[in-house]
C-alpha atoms as a PDB file:
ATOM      1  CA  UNK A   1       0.000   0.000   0.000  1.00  0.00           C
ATOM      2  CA  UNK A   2       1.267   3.384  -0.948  1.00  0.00           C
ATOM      3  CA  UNK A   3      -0.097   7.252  -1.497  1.00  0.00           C
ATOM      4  CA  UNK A   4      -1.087   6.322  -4.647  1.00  0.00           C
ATOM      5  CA  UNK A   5      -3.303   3.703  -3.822  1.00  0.00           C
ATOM      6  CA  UNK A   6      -4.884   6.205  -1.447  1.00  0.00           C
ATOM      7  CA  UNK A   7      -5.101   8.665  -3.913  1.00  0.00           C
ATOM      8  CA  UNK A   8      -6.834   6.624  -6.012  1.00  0.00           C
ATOM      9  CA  UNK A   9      -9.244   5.252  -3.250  1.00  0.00           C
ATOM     10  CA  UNK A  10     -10.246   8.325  -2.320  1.00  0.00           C
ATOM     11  CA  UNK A  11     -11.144   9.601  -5.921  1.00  0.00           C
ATOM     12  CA  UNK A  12     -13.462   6.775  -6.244  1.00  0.00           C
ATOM     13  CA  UNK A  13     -14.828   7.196  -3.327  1.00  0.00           C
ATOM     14  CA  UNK A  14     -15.777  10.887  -3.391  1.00  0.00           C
ATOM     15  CA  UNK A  15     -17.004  10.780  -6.943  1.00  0.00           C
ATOM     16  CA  UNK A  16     -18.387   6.850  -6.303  1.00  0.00           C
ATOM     17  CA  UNK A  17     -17.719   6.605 -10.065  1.00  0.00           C
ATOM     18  CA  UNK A  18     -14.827   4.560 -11.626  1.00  0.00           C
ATOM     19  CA  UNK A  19     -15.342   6.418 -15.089  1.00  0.00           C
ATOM     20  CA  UNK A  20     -15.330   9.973 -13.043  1.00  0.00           C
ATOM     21  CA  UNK A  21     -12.218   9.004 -10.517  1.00  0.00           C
ATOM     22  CA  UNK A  22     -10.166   7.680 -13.667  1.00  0.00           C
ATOM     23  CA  UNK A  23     -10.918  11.308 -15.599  1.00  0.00           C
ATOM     24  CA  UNK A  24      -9.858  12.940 -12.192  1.00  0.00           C
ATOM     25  CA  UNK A  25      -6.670  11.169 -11.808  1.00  0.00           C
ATOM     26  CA  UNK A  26      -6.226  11.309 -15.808  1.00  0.00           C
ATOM     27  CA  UNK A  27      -5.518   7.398 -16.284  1.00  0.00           C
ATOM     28  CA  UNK A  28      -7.398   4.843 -17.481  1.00  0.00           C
ATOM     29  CA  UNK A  29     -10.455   3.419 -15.802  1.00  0.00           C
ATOM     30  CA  UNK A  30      -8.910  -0.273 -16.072  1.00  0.00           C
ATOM     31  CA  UNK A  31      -5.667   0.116 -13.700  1.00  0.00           C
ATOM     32  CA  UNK A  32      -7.692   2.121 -11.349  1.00  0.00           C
ATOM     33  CA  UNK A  33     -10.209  -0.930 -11.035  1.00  0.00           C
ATOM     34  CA  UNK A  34      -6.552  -2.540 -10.962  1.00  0.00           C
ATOM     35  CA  UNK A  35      -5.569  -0.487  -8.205  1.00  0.00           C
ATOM     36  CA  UNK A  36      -8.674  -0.392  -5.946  1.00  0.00           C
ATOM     37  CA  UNK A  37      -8.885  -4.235  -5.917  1.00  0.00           C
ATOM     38  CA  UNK A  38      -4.763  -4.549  -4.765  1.00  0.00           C
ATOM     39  CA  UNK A  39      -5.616  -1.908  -1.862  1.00  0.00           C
ATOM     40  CA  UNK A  40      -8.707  -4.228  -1.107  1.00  0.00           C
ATOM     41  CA  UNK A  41      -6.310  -7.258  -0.919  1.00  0.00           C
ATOM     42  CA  UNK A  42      -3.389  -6.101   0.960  1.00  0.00           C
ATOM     43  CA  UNK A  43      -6.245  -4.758   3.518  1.00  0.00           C
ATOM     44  CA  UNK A  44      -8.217  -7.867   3.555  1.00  0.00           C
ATOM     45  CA  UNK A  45     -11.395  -5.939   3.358  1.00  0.00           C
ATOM     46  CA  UNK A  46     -14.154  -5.028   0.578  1.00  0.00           C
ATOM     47  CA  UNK A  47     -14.006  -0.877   0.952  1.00  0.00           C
ATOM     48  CA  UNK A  48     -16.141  -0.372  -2.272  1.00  0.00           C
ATOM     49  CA  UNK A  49     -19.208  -3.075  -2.764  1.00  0.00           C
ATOM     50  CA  UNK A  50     -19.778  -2.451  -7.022  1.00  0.00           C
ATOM     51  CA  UNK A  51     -22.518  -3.077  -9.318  1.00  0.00           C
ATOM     52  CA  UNK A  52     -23.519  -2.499 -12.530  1.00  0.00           C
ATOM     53  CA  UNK A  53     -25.342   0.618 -11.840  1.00  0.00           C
ATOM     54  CA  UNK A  54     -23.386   2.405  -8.638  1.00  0.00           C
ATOM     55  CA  UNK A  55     -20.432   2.272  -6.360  1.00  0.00           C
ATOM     56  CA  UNK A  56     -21.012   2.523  -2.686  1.00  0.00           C
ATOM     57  CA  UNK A  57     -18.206   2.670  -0.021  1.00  0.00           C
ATOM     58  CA  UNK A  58     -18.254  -0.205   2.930  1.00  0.00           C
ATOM     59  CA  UNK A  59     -18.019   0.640   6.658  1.00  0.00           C
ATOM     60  CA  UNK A  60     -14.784  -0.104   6.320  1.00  0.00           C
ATOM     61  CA  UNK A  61     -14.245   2.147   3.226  1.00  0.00           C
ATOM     62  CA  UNK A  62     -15.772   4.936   4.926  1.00  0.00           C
ATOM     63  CA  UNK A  63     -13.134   4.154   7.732  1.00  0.00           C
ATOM     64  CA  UNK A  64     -10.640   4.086   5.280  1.00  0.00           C
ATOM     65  CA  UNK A  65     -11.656   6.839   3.739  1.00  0.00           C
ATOM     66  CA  UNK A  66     -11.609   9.068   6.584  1.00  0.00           C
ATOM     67  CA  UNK A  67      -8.007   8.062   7.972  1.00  0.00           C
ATOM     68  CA  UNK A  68      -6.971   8.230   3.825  1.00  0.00           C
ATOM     69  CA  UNK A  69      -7.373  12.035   3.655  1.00  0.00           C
ATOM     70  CA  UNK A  70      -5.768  12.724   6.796  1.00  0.00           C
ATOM     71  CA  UNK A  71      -2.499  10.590   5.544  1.00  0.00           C
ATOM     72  CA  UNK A  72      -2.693  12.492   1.767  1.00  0.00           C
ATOM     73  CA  UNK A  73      -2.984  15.968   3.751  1.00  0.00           C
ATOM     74  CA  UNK A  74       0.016  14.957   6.154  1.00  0.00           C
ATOM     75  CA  UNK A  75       2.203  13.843   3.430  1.00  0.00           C
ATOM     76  CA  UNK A  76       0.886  16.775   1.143  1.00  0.00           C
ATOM     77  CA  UNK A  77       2.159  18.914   4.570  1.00  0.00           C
ATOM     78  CA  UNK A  78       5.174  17.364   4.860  1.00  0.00           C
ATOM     79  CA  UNK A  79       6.400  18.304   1.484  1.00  0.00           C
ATOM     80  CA  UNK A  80       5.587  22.321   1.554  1.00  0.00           C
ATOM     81  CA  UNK A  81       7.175  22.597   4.973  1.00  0.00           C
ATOM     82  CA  UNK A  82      10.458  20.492   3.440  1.00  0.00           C
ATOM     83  CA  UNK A  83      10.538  22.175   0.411  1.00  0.00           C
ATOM     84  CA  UNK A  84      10.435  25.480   1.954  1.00  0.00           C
ATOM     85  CA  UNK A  85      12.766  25.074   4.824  1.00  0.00           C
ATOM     86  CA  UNK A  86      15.032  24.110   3.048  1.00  0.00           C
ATOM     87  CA  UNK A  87      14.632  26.638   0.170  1.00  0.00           C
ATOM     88  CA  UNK A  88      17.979  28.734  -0.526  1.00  0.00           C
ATOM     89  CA  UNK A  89      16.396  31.729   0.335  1.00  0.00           C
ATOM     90  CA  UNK A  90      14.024  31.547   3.384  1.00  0.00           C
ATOM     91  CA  UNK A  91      10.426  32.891   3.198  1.00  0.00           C
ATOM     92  CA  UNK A  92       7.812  33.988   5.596  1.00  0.00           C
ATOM     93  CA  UNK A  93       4.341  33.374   3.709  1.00  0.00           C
ATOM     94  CA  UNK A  94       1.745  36.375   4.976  1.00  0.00           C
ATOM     95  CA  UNK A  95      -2.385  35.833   4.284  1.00  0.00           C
ATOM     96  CA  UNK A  96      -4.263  39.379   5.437  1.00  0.00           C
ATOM     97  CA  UNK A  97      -7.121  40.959   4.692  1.00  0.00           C
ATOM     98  CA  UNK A  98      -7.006  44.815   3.386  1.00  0.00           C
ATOM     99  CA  UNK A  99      -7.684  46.330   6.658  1.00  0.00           C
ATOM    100  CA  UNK A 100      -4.086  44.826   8.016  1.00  0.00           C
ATOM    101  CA  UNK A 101      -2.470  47.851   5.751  1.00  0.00           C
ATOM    102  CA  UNK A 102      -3.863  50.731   7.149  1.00  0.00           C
ATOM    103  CA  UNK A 103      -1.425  50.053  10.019  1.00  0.00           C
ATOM    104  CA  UNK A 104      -0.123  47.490  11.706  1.00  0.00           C
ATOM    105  CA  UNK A 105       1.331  44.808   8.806  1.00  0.00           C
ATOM    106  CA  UNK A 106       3.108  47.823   6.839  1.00  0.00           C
ATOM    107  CA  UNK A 107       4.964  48.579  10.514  1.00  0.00           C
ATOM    108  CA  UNK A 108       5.800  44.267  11.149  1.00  0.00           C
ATOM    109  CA  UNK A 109       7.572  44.199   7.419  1.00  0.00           C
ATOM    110  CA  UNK A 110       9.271  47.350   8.029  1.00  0.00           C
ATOM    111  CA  UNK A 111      10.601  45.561  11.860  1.00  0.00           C
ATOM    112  CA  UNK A 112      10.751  42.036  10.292  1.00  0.00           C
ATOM    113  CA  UNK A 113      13.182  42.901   7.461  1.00  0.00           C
ATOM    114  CA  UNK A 114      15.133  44.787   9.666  1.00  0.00           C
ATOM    115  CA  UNK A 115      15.850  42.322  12.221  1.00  0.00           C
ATOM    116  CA  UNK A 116      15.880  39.375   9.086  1.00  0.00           C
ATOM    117  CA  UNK A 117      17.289  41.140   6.070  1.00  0.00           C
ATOM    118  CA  UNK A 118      17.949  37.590   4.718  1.00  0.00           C
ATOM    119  CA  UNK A 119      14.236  36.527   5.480  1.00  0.00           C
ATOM    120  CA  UNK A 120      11.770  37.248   2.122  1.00  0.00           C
ATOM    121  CA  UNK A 121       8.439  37.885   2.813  1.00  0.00           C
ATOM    122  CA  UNK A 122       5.292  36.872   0.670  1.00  0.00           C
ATOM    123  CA  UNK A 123       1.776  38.371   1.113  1.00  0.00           C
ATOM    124  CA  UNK A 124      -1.596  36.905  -0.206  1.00  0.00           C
ATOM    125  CA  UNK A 125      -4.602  38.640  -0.082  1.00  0.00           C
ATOM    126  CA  UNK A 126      -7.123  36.443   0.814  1.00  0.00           C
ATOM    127  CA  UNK A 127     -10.434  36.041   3.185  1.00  0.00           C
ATOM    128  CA  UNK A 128     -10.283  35.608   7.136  1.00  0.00           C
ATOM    129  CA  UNK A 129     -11.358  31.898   6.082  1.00  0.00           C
ATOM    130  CA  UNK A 130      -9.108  30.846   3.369  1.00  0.00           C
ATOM    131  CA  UNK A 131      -6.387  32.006   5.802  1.00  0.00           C
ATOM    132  CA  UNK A 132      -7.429  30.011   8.415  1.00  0.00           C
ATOM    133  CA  UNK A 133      -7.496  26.766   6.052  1.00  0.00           C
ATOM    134  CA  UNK A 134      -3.707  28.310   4.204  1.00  0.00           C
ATOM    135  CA  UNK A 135      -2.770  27.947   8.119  1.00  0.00           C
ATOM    136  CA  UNK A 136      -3.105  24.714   8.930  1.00  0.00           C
ATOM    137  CA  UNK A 137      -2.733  23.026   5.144  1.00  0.00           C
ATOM    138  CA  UNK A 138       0.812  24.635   5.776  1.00  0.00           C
ATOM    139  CA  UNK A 139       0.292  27.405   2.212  1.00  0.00           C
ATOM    140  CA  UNK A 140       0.291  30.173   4.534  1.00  0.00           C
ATOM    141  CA  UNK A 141       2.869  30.847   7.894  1.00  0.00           C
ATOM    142  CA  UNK A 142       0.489  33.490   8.886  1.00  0.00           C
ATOM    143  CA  UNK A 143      -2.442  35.581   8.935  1.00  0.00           C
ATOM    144  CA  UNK A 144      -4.152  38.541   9.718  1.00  0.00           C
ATOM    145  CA  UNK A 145      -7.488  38.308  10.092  1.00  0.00           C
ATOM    146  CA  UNK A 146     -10.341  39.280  11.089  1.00  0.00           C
ATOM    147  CA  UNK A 147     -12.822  37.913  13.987  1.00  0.00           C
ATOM    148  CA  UNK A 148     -10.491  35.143  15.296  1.00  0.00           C
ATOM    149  CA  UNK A 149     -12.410  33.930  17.694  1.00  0.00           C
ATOM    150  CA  UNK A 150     -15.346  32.279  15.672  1.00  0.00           C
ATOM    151  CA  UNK A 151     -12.570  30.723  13.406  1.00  0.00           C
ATOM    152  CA  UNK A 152      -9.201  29.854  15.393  1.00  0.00           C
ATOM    153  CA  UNK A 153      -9.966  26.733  16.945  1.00  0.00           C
ATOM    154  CA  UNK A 154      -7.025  24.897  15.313  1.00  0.00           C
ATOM    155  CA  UNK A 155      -4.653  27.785  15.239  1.00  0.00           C
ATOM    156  CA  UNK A 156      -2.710  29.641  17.830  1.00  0.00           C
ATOM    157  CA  UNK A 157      -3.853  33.352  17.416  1.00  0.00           C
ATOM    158  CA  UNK A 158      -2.778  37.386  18.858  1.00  0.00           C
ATOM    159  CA  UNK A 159      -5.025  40.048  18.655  1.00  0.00           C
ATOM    160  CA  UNK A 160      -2.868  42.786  16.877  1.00  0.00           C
ATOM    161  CA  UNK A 161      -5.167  45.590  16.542  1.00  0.00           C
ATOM    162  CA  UNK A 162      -8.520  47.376  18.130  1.00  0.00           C
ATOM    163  CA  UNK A 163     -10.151  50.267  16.265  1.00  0.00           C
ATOM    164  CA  UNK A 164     -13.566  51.435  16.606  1.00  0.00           C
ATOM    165  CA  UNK A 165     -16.046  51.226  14.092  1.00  0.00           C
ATOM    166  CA  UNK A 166     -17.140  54.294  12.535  1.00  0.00           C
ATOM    167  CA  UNK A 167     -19.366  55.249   9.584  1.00  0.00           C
ATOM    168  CA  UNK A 168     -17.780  55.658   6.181  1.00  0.00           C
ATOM    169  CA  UNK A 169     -20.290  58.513   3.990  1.00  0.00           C
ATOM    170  CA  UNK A 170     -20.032  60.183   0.886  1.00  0.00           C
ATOM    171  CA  UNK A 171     -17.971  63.020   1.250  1.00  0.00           C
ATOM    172  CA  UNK A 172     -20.451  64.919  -0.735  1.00  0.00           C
ATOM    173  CA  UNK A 173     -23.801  64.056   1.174  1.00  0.00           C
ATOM    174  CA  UNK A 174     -24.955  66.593   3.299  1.00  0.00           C
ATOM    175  CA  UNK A 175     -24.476  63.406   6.312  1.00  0.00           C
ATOM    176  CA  UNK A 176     -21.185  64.189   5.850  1.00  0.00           C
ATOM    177  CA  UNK A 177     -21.106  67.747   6.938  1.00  0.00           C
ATOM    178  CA  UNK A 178     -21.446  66.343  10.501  1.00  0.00           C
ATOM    179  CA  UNK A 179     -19.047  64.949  12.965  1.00  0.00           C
ATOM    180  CA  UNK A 180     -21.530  62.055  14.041  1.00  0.00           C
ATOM    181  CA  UNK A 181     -24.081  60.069  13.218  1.00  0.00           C
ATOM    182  CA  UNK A 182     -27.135  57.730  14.579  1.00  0.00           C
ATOM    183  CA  UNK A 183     -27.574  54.446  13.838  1.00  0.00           C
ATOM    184  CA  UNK A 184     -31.232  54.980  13.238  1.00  0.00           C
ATOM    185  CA  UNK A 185     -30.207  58.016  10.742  1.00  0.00           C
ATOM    186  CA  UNK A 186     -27.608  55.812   9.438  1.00  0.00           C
ATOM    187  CA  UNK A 187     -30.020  52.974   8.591  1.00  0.00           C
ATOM    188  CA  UNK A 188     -32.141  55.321   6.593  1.00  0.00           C
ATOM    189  CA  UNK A 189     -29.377  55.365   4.387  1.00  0.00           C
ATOM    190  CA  UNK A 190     -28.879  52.667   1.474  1.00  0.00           C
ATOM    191  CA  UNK A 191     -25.626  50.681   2.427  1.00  0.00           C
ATOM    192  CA  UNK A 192     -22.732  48.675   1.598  1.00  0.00           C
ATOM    193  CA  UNK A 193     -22.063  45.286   2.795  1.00  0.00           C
ATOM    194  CA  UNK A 194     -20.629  42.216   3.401  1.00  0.00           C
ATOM    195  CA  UNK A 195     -22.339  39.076   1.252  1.00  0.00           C
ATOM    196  CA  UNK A 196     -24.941  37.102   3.410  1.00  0.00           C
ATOM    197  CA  UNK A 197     -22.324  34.405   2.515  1.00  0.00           C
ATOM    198  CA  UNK A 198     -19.321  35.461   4.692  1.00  0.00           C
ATOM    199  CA  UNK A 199     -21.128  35.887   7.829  1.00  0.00           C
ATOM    200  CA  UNK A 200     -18.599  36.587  10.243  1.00  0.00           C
ATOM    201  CA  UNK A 201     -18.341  40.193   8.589  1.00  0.00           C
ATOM    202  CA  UNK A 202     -22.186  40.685   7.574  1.00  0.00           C
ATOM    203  CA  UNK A 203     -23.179  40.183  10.934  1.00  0.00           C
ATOM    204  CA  UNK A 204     -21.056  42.066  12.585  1.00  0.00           C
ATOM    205  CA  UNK A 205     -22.759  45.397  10.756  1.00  0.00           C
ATOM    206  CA  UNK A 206     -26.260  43.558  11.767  1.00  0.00           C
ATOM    207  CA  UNK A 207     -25.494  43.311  14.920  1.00  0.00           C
ATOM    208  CA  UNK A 208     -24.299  46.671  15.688  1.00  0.00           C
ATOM    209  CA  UNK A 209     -27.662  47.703  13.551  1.00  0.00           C
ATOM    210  CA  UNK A 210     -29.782  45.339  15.878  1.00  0.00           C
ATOM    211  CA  UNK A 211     -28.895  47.043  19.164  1.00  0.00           C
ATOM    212  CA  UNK A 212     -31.145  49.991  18.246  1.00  0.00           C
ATOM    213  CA  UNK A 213     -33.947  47.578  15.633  1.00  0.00           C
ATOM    214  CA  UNK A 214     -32.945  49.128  12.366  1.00  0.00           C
ATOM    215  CA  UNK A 215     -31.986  47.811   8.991  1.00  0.00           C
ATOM    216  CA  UNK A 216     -30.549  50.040   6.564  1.00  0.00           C
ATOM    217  CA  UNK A 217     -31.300  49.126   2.881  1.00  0.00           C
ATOM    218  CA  UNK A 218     -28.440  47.162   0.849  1.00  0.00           C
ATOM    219  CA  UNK A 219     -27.625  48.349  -2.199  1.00  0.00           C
ATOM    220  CA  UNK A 220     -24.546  46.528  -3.214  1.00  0.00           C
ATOM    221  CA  UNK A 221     -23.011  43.511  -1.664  1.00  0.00           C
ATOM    222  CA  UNK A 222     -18.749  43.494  -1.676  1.00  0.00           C
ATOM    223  CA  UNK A 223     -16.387  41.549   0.210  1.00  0.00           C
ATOM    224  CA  UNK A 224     -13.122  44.014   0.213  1.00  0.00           C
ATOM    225  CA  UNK A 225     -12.751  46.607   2.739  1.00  0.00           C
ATOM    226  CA  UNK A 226     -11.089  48.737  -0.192  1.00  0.00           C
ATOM    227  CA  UNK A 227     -14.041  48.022  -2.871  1.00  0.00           C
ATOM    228  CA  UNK A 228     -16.475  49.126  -0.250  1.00  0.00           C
ATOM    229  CA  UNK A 229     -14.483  52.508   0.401  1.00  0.00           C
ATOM    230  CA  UNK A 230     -14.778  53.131  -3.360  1.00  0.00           C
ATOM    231  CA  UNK A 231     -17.987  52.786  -4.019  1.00  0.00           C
ATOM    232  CA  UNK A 232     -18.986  55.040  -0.800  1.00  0.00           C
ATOM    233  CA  UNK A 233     -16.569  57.307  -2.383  1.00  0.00           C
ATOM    234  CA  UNK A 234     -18.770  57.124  -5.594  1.00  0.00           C
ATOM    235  CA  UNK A 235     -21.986  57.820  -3.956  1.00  0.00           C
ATOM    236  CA  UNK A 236     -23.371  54.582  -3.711  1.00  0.00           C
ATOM    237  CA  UNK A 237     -24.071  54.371  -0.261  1.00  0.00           C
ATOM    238  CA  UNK A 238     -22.814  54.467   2.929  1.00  0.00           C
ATOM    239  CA  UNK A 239     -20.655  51.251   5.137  1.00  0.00           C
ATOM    240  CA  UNK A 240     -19.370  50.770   8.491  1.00  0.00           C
ATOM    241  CA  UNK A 241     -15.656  50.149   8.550  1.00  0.00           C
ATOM    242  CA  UNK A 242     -12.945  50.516  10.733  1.00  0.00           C
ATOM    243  CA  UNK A 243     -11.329  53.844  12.285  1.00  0.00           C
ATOM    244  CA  UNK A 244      -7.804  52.962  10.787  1.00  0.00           C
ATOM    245  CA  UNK A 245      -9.657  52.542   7.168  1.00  0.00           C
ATOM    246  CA  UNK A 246      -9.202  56.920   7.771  1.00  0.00           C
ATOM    247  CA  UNK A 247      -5.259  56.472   7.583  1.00  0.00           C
ATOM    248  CA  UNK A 248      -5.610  55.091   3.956  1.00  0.00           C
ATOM    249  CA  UNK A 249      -7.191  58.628   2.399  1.00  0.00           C
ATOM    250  CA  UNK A 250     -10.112  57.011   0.262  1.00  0.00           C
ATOM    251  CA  UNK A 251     -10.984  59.873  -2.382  1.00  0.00           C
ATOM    252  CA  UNK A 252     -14.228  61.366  -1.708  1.00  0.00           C
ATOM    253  CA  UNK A 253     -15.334  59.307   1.738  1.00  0.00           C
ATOM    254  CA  UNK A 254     -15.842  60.781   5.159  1.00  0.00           C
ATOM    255  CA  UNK A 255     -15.231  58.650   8.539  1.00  0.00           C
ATOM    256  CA  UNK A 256     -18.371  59.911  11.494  1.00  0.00           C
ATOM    257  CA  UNK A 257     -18.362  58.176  14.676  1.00  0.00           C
ATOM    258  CA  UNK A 258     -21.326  56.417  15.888  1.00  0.00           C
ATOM    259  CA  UNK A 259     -23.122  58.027  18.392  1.00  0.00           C
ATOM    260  CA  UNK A 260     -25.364  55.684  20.067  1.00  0.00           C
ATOM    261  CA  UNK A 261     -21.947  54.155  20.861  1.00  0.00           C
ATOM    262  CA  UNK A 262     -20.834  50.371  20.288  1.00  0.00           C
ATOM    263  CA  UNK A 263     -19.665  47.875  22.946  1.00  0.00           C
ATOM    264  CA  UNK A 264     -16.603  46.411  23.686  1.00  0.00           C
ATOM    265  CA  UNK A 265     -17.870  43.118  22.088  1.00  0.00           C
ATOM    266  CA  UNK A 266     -18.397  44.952  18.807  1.00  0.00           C
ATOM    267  CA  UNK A 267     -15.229  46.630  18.171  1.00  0.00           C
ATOM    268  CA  UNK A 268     -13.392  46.042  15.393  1.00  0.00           C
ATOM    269  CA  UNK A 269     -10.334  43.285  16.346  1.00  0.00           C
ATOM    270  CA  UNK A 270      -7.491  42.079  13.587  1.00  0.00           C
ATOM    271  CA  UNK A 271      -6.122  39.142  14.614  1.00  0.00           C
ATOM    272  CA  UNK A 272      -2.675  37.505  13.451  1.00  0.00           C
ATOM    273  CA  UNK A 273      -3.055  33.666  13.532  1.00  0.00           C
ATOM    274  CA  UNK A 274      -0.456  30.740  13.199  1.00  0.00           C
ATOM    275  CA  UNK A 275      -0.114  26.697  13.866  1.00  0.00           C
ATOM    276  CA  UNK A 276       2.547  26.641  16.216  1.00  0.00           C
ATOM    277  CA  UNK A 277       3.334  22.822  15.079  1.00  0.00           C
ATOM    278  CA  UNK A 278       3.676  23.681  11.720  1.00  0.00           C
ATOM    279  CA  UNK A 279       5.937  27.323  11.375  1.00  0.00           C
ATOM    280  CA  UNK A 280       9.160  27.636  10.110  1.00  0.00           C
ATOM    281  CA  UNK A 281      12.526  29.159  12.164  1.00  0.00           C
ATOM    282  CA  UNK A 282      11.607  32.257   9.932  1.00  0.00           C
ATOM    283  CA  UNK A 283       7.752  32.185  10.653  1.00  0.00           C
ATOM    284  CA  UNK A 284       8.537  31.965  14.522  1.00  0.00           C
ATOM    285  CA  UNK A 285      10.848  35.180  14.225  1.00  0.00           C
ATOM    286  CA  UNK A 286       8.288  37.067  12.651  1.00  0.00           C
ATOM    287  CA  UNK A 287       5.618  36.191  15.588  1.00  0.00           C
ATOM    288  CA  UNK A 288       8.379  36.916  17.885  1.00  0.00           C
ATOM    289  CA  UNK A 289       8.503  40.214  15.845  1.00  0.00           C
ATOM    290  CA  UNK A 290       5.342  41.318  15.751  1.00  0.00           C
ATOM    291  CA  UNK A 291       4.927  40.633  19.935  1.00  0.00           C
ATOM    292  CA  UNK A 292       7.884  42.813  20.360  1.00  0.00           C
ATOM    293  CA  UNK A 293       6.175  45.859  18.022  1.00  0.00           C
ATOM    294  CA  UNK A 294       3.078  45.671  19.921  1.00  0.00           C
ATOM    295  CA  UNK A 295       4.883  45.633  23.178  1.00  0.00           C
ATOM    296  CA  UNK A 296       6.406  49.232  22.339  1.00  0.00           C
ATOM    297  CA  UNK A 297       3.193  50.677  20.892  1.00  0.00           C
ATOM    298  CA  UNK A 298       0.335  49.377  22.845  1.00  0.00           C
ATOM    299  CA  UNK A 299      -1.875  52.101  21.348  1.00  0.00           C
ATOM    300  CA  UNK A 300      -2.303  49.804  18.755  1.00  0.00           C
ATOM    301  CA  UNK A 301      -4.925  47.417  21.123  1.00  0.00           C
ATOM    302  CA  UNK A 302      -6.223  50.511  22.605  1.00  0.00           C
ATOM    303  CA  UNK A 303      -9.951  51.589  20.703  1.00  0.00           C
ATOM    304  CA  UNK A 304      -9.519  54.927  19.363  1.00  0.00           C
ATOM    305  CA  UNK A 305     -11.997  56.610  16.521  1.00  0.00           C
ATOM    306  CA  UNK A 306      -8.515  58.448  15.291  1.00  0.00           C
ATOM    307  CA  UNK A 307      -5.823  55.681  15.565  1.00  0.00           C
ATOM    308  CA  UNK A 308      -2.085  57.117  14.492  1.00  0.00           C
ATOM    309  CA  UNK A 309       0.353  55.013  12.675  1.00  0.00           C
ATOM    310  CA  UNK A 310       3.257  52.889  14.717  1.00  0.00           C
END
């Protein structure tokens, strides 16, 4: 028995068709049959029972199948964290979501390369959730990300950064002429959100909209903190966003506090995440590197509508 014996088991077995598996793997349907029955044999169980008209997978194949993935993902982990340890030049791999660059990331790469001019560093943009998953498959040493604490429960995680949240407006509404705003007067606005989809963002607006029983009208559905910022900057509507979004300068958008005031629980949190079993010598300096930043700017975790930069 070997990975590709797996591999092939657990084709068949999620597509419970020999034709479909064998287009999958791109070989012929005959020495996949071939290959299933010499797994079956050197097991000395049936994992697949087979008919004419459907494949279904055993107790035992269902076993199998389980303990099969986990195998293919550790030996699929084994090779990215070989590979790139021992690469000739040493990388740290970075997920974050837009919001990280307003502050805090630009300030850790600035630290980072400082204290590891030999280190390279390579960002991804990509969702709180595919981070979380990059994490532990071992494609990402890190992320930044946002609302940890419905999605860390594999990873080691640090909050990095507190902000309140704040309105964004059209610079040229007359909302914008004032310093704050109501949620109620807010929600009589149309809005841009988060997709129902991704509801660790989506509800964090409906929550803070909830406290007072208003539900402002949604006009346009994005995902990026930046593409949100535009189109408030193009009239579209209003958002709720984070108090460091202000640092970037959108064109055209004004940043009101809240008024009725949001709680603790509410605030705006990035988190950096990590699986401590699975970083690199260079991913565990740049942890150790961000903890030291935060340690001599602790403004950073402090809420503030006007954050500064570190």
């Amino acid at each position: 028995m070997d990975l590709r014996h797996m591999r092939h088991f657990v084709a068949v077995a999620e597509e419970l068709h020999f034709a479909r598996a064998a287009s999958r793997l791109n070989i012929a349907q005959p020495p996949l049959s071939q290959s299933i029955k010499r797994l079956e044999d050197h097991l000395g169980v049936v994992l697949l029972n087979r008919s004419r008209r459907s494949v279904e997978l055993t107790d035992a194949g269902r076993v199998f199948l389980e303990e099969a993935r986990r195998t293919l993902m550790h030996a699929e982990l084994a090779r990215k964290l070989t590979q790139r340890e021992g690469a000739r030049v040493p990388e740290v791999r970075v997920g974050f979501i837009g919001p990280a660059l307003y502050r805090v990331l630009p300030a850790f790469m600035v630290r980072f390369r400082a204290c590891e001019p030999g280190v390279h560093i390579r960002l991804f943009e990509r969702s709180s959730h595919e981070q979380v998953e990059g994490a532990g498959s071992g494609d990402l040493d890190v992320g930044f990300i946002v609302g940890a604490t419905r999605q860390v429960e594999d990873c080691d995680s640090m909050i990095v950064e507190r902000a309140a949240t704040v309105a964004a407006v059209p610079a040229h509404w007359p909302l914008a002429r004032k310093r704050s705003v109501s949620l109620h007067e807010l929600a009589q606005q149309p809005f841009v959100m988060p997709p129902e989809r991704f509801a660790s963002k989506t509800s964090h607006a409906k929550a803070i909209f909830n406290r007072v029983g208003a539900a402002p009208p949604v006009v346009q559905e994005v995902l990026q903190t930046n593409t949100a910022l535009t189109l408030v900057g193009a009239g579209i509507g209003c958002s709720l966003t984070t108090a460091t979004a202000a640092l970037a300068e959108p064109r055209n958008v004004r940043f009101l506090e809240i008024e009725d005031g949001v709680p603790r629980s509410l605030d705006w949190e990035l988190a950096m995440v990590w699986r401590a079993d699975l970083i690199s010598r260079a991913a565990g300096a740049f942890i150790k590197t961000v903890g030291e930043c935060l340690r001599e700017n602790p403004g950073v975790l402090q809420v503030t509508a006007r954050p500064t930069r570190i």
